[in-house]
Protein backbone atom coordinates (compact mmCIF):
# COMPACT_ATOMS: atom_id res chain seq x y z
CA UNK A 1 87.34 114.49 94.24
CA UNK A 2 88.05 111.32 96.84
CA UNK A 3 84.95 109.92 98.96
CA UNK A 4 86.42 111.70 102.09
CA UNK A 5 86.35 115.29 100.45
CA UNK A 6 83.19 114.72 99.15
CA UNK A 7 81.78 113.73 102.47
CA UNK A 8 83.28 116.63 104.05
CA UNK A 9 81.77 118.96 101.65
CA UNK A 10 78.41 117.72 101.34
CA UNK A 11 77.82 117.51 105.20
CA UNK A 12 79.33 121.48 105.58
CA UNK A 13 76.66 122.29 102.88
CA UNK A 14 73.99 120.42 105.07
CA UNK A 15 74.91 121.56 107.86
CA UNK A 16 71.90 123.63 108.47
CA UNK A 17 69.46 120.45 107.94
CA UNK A 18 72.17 118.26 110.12
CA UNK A 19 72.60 120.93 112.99
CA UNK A 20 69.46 118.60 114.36
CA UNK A 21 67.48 115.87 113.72
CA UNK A 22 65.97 115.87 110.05
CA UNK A 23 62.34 114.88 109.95
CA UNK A 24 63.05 112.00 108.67
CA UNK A 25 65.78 111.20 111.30
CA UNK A 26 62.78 111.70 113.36
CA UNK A 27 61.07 108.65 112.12
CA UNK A 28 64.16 106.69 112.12
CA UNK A 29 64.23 107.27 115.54
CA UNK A 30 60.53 106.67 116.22
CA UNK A 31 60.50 103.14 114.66
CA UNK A 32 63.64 102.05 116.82
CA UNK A 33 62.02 103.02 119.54
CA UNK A 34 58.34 101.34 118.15
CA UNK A 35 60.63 97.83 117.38
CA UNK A 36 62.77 97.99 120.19
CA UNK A 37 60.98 94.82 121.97
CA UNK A 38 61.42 93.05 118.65
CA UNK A 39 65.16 93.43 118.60
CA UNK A 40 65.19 92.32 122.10
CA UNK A 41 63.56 89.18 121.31
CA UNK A 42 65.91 88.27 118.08
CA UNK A 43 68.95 89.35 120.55
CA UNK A 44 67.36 86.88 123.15
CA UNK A 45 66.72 83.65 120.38
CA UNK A 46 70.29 84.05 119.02
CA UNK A 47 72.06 84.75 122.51
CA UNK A 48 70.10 81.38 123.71
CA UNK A 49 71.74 79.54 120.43
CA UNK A 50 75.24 78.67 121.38
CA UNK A 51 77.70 79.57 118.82
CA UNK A 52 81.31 78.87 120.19
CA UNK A 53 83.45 79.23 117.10
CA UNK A 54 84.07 75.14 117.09
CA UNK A 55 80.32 74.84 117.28
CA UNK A 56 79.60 74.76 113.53
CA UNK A 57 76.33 73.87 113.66
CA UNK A 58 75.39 76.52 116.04
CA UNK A 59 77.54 79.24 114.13
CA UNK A 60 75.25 78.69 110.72
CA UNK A 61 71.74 78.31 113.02
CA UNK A 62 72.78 82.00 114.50
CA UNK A 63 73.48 82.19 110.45
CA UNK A 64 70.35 81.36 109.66
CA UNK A 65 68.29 83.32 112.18
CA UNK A 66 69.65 86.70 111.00
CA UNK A 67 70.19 85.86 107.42
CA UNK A 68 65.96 85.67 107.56
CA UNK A 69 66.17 88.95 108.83
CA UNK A 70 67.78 90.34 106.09
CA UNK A 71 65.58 88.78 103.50
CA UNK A 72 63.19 90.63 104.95
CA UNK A 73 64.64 93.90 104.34
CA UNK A 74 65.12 93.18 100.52
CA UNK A 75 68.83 91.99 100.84
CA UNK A 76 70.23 89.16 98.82
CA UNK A 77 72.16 86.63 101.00
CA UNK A 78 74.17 83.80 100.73
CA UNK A 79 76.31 81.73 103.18
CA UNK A 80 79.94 80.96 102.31
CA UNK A 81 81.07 77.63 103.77
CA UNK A 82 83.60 77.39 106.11
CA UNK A 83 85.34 74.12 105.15
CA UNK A 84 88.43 75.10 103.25
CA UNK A 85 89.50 77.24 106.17
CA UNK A 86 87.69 74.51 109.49
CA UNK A 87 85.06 76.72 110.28
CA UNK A 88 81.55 76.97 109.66
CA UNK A 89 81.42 79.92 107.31
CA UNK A 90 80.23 83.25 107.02
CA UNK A 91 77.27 85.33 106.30
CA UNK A 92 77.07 87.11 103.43
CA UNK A 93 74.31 90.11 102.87
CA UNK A 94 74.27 92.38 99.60
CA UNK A 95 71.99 95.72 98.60
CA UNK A 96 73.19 97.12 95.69
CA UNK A 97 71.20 100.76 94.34
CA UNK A 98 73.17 100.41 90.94
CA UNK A 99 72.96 104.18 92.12
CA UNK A 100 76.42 106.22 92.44
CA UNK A 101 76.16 106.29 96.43
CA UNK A 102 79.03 105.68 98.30
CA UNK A 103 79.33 101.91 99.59
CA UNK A 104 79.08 101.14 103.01
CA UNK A 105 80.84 97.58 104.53
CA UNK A 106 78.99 97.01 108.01
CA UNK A 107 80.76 93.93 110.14
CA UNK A 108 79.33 91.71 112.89
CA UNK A 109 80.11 88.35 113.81
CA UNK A 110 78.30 85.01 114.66
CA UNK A 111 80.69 83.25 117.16
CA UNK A 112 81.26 83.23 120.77
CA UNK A 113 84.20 82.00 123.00
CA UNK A 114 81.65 80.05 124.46
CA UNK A 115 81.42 76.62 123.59
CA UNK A 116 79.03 73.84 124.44
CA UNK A 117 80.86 72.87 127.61
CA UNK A 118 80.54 76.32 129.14
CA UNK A 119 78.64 76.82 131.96
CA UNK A 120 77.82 79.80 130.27
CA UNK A 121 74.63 79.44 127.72
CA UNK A 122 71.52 81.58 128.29
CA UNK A 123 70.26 84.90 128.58
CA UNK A 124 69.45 86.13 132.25
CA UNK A 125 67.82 89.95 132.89
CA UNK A 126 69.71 91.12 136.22
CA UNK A 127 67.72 94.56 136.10
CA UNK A 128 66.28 96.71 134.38
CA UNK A 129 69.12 98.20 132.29
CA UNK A 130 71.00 94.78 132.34
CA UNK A 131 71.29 91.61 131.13
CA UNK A 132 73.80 89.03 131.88
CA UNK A 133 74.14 86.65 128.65
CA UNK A 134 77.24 84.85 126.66
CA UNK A 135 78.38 87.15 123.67
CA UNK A 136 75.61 89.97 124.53
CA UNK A 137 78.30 92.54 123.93
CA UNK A 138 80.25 90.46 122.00
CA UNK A 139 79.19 90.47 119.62
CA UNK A 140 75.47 89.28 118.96
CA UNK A 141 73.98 92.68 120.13
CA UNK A 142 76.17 94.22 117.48
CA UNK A 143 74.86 92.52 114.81
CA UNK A 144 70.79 92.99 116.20
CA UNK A 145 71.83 96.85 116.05
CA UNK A 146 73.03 96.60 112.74
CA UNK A 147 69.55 95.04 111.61
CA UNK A 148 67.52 97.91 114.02
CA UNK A 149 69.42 100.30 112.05
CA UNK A 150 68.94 98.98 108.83
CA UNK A 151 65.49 98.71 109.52
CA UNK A 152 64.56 102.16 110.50
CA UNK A 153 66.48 103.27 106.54
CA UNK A 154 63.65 100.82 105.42
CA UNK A 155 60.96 102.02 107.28
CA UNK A 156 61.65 105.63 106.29
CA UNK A 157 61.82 105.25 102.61
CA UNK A 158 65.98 105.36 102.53
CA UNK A 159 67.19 102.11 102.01
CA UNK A 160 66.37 101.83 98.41
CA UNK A 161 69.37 104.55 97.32
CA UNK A 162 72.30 102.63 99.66
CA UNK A 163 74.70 100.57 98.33
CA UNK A 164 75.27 97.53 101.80
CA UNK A 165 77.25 94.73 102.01
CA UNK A 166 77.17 93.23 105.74
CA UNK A 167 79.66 90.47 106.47
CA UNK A 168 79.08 88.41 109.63
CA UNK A 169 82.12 86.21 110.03
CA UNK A 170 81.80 82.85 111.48
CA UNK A 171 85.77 82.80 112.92
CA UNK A 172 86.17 86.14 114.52
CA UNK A 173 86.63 84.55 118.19
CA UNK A 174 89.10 81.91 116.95
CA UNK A 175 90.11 82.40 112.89
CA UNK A 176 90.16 79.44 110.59
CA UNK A 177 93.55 78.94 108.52
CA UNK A 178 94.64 80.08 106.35
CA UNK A 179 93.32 83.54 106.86
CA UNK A 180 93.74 84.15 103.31
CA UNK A 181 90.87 82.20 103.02
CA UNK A 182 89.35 82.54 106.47
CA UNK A 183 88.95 86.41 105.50
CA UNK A 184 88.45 86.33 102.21
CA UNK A 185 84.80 87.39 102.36
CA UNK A 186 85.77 90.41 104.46
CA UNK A 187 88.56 91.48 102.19
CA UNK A 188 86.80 91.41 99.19
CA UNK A 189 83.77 93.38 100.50
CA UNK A 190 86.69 95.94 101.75
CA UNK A 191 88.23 96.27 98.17
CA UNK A 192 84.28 96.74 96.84
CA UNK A 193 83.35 99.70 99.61
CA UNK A 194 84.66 103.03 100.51
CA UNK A 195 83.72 102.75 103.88
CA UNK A 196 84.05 100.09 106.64
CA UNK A 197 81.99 99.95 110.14
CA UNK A 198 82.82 97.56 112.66
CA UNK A 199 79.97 96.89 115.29
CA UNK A 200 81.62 95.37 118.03
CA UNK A 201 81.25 96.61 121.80
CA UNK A 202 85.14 98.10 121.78
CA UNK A 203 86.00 98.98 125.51
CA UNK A 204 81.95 98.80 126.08
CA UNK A 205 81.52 102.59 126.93
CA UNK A 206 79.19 104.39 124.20
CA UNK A 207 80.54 107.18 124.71
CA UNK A 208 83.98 105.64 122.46
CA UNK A 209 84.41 104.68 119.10
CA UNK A 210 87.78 102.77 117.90
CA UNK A 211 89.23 104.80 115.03
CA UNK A 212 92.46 102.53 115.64
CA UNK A 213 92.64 98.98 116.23
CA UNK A 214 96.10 97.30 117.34
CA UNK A 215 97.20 94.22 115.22
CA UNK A 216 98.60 90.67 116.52
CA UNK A 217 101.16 88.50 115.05
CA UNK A 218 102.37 85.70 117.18
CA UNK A 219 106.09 84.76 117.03
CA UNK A 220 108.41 82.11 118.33
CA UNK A 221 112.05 82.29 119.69
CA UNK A 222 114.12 78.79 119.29
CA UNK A 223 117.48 78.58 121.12
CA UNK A 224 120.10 76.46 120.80
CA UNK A 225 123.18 76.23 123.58
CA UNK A 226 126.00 73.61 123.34
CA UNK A 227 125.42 70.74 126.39
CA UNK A 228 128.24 69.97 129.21
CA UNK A 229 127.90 69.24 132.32
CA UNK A 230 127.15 72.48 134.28
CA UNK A 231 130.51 72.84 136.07
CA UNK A 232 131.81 73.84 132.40
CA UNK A 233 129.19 76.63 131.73
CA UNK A 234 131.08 79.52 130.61
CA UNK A 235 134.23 78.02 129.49
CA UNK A 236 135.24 79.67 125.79
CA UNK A 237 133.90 76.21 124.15
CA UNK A 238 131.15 75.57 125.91
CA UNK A 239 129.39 79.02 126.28
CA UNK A 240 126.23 80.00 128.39
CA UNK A 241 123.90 77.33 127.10
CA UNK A 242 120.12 78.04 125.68
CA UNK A 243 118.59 79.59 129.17
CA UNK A 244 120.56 82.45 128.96
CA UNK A 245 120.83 83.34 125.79
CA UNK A 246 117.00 83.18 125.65
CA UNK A 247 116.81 85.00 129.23
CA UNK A 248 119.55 87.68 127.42
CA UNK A 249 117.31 87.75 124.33
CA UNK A 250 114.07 88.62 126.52
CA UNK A 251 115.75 91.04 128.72
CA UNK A 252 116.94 93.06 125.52
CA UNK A 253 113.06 93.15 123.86
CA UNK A 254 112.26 94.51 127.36
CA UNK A 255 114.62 96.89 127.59
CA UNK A 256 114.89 98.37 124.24
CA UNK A 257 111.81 98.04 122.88
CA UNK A 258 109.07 98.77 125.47
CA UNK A 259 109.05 102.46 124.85
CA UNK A 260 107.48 102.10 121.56
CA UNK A 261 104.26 104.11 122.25
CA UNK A 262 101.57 101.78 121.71
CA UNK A 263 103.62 98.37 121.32
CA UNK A 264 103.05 95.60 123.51
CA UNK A 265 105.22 92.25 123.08
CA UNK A 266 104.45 89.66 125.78
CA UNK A 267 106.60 85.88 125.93
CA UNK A 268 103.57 83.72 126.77
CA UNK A 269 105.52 80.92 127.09
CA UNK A 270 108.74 79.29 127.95
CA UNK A 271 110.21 76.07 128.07
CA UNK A 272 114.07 75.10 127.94
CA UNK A 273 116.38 72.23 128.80
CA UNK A 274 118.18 69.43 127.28
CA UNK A 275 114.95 68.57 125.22
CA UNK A 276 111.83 70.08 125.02
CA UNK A 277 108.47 68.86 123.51
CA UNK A 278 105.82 71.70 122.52
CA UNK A 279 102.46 71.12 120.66
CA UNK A 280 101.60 74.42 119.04
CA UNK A 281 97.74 73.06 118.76
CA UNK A 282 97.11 72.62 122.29
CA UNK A 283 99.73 75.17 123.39
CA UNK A 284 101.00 73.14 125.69
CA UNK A 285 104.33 71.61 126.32
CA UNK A 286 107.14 69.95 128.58
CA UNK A 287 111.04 70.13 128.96
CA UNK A 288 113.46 67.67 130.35
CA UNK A 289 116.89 68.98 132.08
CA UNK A 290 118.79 68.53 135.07
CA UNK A 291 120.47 71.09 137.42
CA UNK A 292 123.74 69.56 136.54
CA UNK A 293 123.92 69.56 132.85
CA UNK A 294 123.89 73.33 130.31
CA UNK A 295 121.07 73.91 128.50
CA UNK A 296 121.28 72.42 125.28
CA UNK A 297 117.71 74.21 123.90
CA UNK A 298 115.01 76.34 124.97
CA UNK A 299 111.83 77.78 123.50
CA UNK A 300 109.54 80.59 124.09
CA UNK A 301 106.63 81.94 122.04
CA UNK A 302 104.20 85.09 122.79
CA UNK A 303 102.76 87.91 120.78
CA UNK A 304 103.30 91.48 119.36
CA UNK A 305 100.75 93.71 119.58
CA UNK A 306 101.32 96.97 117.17
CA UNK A 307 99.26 100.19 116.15
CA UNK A 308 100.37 100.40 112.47
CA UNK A 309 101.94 97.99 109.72
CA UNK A 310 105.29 100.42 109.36
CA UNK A 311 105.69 99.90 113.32
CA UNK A 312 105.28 95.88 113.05
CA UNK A 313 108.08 95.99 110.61
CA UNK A 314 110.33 97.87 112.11
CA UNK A 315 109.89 96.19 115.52
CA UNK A 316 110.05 92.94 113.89
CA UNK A 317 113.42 94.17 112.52
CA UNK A 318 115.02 95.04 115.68
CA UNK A 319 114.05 92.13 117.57
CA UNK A 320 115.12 89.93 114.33
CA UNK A 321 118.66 92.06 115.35
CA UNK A 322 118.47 91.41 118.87
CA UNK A 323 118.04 87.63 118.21
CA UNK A 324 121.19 87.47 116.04
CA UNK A 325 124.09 89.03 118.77
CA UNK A 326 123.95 85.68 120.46
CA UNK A 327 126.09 85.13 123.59
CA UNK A 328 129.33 82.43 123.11
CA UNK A 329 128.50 78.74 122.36
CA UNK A 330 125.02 79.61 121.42
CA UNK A 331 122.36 80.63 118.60
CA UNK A 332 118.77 81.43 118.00
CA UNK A 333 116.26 82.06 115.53
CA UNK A 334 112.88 84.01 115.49
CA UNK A 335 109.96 83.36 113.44
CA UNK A 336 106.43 85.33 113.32
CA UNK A 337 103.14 83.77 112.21
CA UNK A 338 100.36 85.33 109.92
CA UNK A 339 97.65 87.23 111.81
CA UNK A 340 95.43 90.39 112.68
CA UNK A 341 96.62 93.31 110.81
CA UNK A 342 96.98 96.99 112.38
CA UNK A 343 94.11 99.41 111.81
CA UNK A 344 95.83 102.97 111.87
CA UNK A 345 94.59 106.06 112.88
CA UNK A 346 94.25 107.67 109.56
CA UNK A 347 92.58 111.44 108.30
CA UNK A 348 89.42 109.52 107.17
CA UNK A 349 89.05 107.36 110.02
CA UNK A 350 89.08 110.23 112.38
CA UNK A 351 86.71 112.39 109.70
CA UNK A 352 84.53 109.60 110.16
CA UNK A 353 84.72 109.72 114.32
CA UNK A 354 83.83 113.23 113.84
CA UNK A 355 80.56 112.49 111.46
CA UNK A 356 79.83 110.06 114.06
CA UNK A 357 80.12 112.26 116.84
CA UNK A 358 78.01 114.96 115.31
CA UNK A 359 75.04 112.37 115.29
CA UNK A 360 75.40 111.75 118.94
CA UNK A 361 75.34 115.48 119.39
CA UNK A 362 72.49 115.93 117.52
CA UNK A 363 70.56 113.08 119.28
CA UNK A 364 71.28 114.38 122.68
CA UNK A 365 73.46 111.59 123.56
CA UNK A 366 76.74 112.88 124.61
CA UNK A 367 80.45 113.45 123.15
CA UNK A 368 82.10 110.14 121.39
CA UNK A 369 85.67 110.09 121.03
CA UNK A 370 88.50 107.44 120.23
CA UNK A 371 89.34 104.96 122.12
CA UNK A 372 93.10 104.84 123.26
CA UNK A 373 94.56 101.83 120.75
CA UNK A 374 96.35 100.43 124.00
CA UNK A 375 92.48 99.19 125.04
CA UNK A 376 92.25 97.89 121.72
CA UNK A 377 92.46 94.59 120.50
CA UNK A 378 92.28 93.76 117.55
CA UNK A 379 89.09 92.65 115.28
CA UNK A 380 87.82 91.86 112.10
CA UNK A 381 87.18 95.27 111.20
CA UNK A 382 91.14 95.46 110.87
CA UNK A 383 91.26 93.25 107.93
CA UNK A 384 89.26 95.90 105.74
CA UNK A 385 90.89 99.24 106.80
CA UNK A 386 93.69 99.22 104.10
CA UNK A 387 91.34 98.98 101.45
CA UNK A 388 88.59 101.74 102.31
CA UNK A 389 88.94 105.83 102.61
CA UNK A 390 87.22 105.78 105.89
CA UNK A 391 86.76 103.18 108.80
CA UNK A 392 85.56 103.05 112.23
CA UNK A 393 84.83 100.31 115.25
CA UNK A 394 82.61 99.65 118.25
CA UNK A 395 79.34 100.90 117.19
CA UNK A 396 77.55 97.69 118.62
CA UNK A 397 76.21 97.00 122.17
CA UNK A 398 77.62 98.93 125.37
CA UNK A 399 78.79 96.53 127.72
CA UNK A 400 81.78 95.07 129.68
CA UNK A 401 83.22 91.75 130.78
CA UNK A 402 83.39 89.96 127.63
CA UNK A 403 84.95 86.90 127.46
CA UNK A 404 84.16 85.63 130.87
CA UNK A 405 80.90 84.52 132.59
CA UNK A 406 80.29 87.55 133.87
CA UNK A 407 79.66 89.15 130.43
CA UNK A 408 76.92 91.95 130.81
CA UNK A 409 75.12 94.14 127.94
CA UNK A 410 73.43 97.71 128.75
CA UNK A 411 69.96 97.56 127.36
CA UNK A 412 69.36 101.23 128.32
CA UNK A 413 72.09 101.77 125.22
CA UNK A 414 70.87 99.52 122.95
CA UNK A 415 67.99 101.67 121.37
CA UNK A 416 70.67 104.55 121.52
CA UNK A 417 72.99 102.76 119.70
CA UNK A 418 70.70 101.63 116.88
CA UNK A 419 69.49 105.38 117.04
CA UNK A 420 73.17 106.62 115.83
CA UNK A 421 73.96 103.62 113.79
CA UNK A 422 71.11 104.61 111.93
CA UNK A 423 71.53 108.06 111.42
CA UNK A 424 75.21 106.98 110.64
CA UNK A 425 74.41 105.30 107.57
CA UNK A 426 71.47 107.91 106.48
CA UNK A 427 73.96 111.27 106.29
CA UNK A 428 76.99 109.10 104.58
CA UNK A 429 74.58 108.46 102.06
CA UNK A 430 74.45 112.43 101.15
């Protein structure tokens, strides 16, 4: 019998005990409410750390911080350096029962978009249920919630039987390359556990849980159009020059692709010209050309967005087509670069929204269902889902405005979260 049958059996059985909180759900909840002030404090000392993803040193102090935290709770840590993919590394935290529990894979990560030269760096309470800070939401209240929750199994006697590994990547703002090294760590935790939890904030309502996560590949469109002087565009010999071939080519993803449901594809850039210059590092680039002369070459890059790996591939095979029925006098080639994978919505990832759902139910906390994948980005949680029965997202901080100065967490939810994380973790364990 799989894990997911298993789980669906055992918690029918239990039923009776799970129809409300166990006893010793009860002291779970107690000490997260007893601790609560603690957590707010280590959320507060690793917020004020700045740990922008090119901010290696800061990335390994937040590192360091938390990987105390998880000595403390009996866990064997390491830290895998970040060198062979430019980044500073990741964090690494193992409990092992040697018992025949299922194995849980919980994910946070240490880095922020904001680096050193943001104007963005500390903590600030604007009431009493908020608090404006840089990566509150995302992700560093994610990762306090994972400790709260881990806690409260350790406080109530419970944490002895599970079988953990937590994985706190160092890159999840801006991945190092290659990713096959860059999310190594990850993977091979997700090829060790049956089940994957992602604690980032998702679309920062707790009442939402992503059982889906879109992927993102970049790609990039080269053109190339036969020069004359512009008087001449259209003749048989000369054709319509790189412009509009690449102006056909984006016209045609528009129109016959955009009513994929869940697909996005977005041209993020353009140049084109008689030469054009483009540094992929700094994305950033010029193009020289005169009114007068056909476009001898033209350039565009952007991104697809997709909800499952069979829809990448088939997308990438019709634009691939669309590419290739170039107009007269020119031609053009598309490429696509590594990157996120899809997370699909699969029977044990929505079993697993429905365990989770029963625990807010039971804790008086309201309905949680899935997040539409168009709100979706994607995360490092997408990395592990091929490899595990059962995976879900967004089980960290409520919040909203990530990304920008504004950034907000809601510590009226944080207790609540740790409250369901924690219960989580306990009934998957029966």
């Amino acid at each position: 019998m799989n894990l997911l049958k298993t789980l669906v059996l055992s918690l029918l059985l239990t039923s009776s005990v799970f129809g409300q909180v166990s006893e010793t759900e009860q002291k779970m909840i107690a000490h997260i409410d007893e601790t609560n002030e603690d957590a707010l404090e280590l959320l507060i000392k690793t917020i004020n750390i700045n740990s922008g993803t090119m901010n290696f040193d800061g990335v390994r102090e937040v590192g360091d911080v938390l990987m105390a935290e998880f000595d403390a709770l009996g866990f064997e840590t390491r830290w895998e350096d970040g060198s062979g993919f430019n980044r500073a590394g990741h964090l690494i935290a193992e409990h092992h029962s040697g018992r025949n529990n299922p194995k849980l894979l919980l994910i946070g990560h240490l880095d922020t978009v904001f680096e050193p030269d943001s104007p963005f760096q500390k903590y600030e309470l604007v009431n009493d249920t908020t608090a404006r800070a840089p990566g509150i939401a995302d992700m560093k209240g994610g990762n306090v919630i994972i400790l709260q929750a881990l806690g409260a199994l350790k406080a109530s006697s419970e944490l002895d039987d599970m079988n953990i590994t937590v994985v706190m990547t160092g890159d999840e703002e801006l991945s190092g390359s290659p990713l096959s090294l860059s999310k190594k760590a990850l993977i091979d935790a997700a090829k060790w556990a049956d089940i994957s939890i992602g604690f980032e904030n998702g679309d920062g309502n707790p009442g939402t849980a992503n059982v889906s996560r879109r992927g993102s590949i970049g790609w990039e469109l080269k053109v190339t159009g036969t020069p004359a002087h512009s008087s001449q565009v259209f003749r048989e010999d000369i054709g319509a020059g790189a412009i509009y071939e690449a102006s056909r080519i984006l016209t045609t993803f528009y129109e016959e692709l955009r009513s994929e449901e869940y697909l996005t594809f977005n041209p993020g850039k353009i140049l084109g010209g008689t030469t054009v210059d483009h540094d992929a590092s700094t994305n950033s680039g010029s193009a020289f050309g005169k009114d007068n002369v056909v476009a001898e070459t033209a350039l565009v890059t952007g991104d697809i967005r997709a909800v499952s790996q069979e829809q990448l591939e088939r997308v990438k095979g019709k634009m691939q087509e669309i590419v290739s029925e170039n107009l007269p006098g020119t031609s053009a080639s598309i490429t696509f670069s590594e990157g996120y994978p899809p997370m699909a919505p699969t029977e044990g990832n929505n079993e697993l929204l429905s365990i989770y759902n029963k625990v807010s139910m039971d804790l008086g906390f309201g309905e949680v269902v899935a997040v539409n994948p168009l709100r979706a980005g994607a995360a490092d949680v997408s990395f592990t889902a091929e490899y595990v029965e059962m995976a879900i997202d967004a089980l960290g901080m409520s919040g909203d405005a990530d990304h920008t100065v504004e950034e907000v967490g809601y510590l009226n939810q944080f207790p609540r979260q740790a409250k369901r994380a924690a219960l989580l973790l306990y009934r998957l364990n029966y």
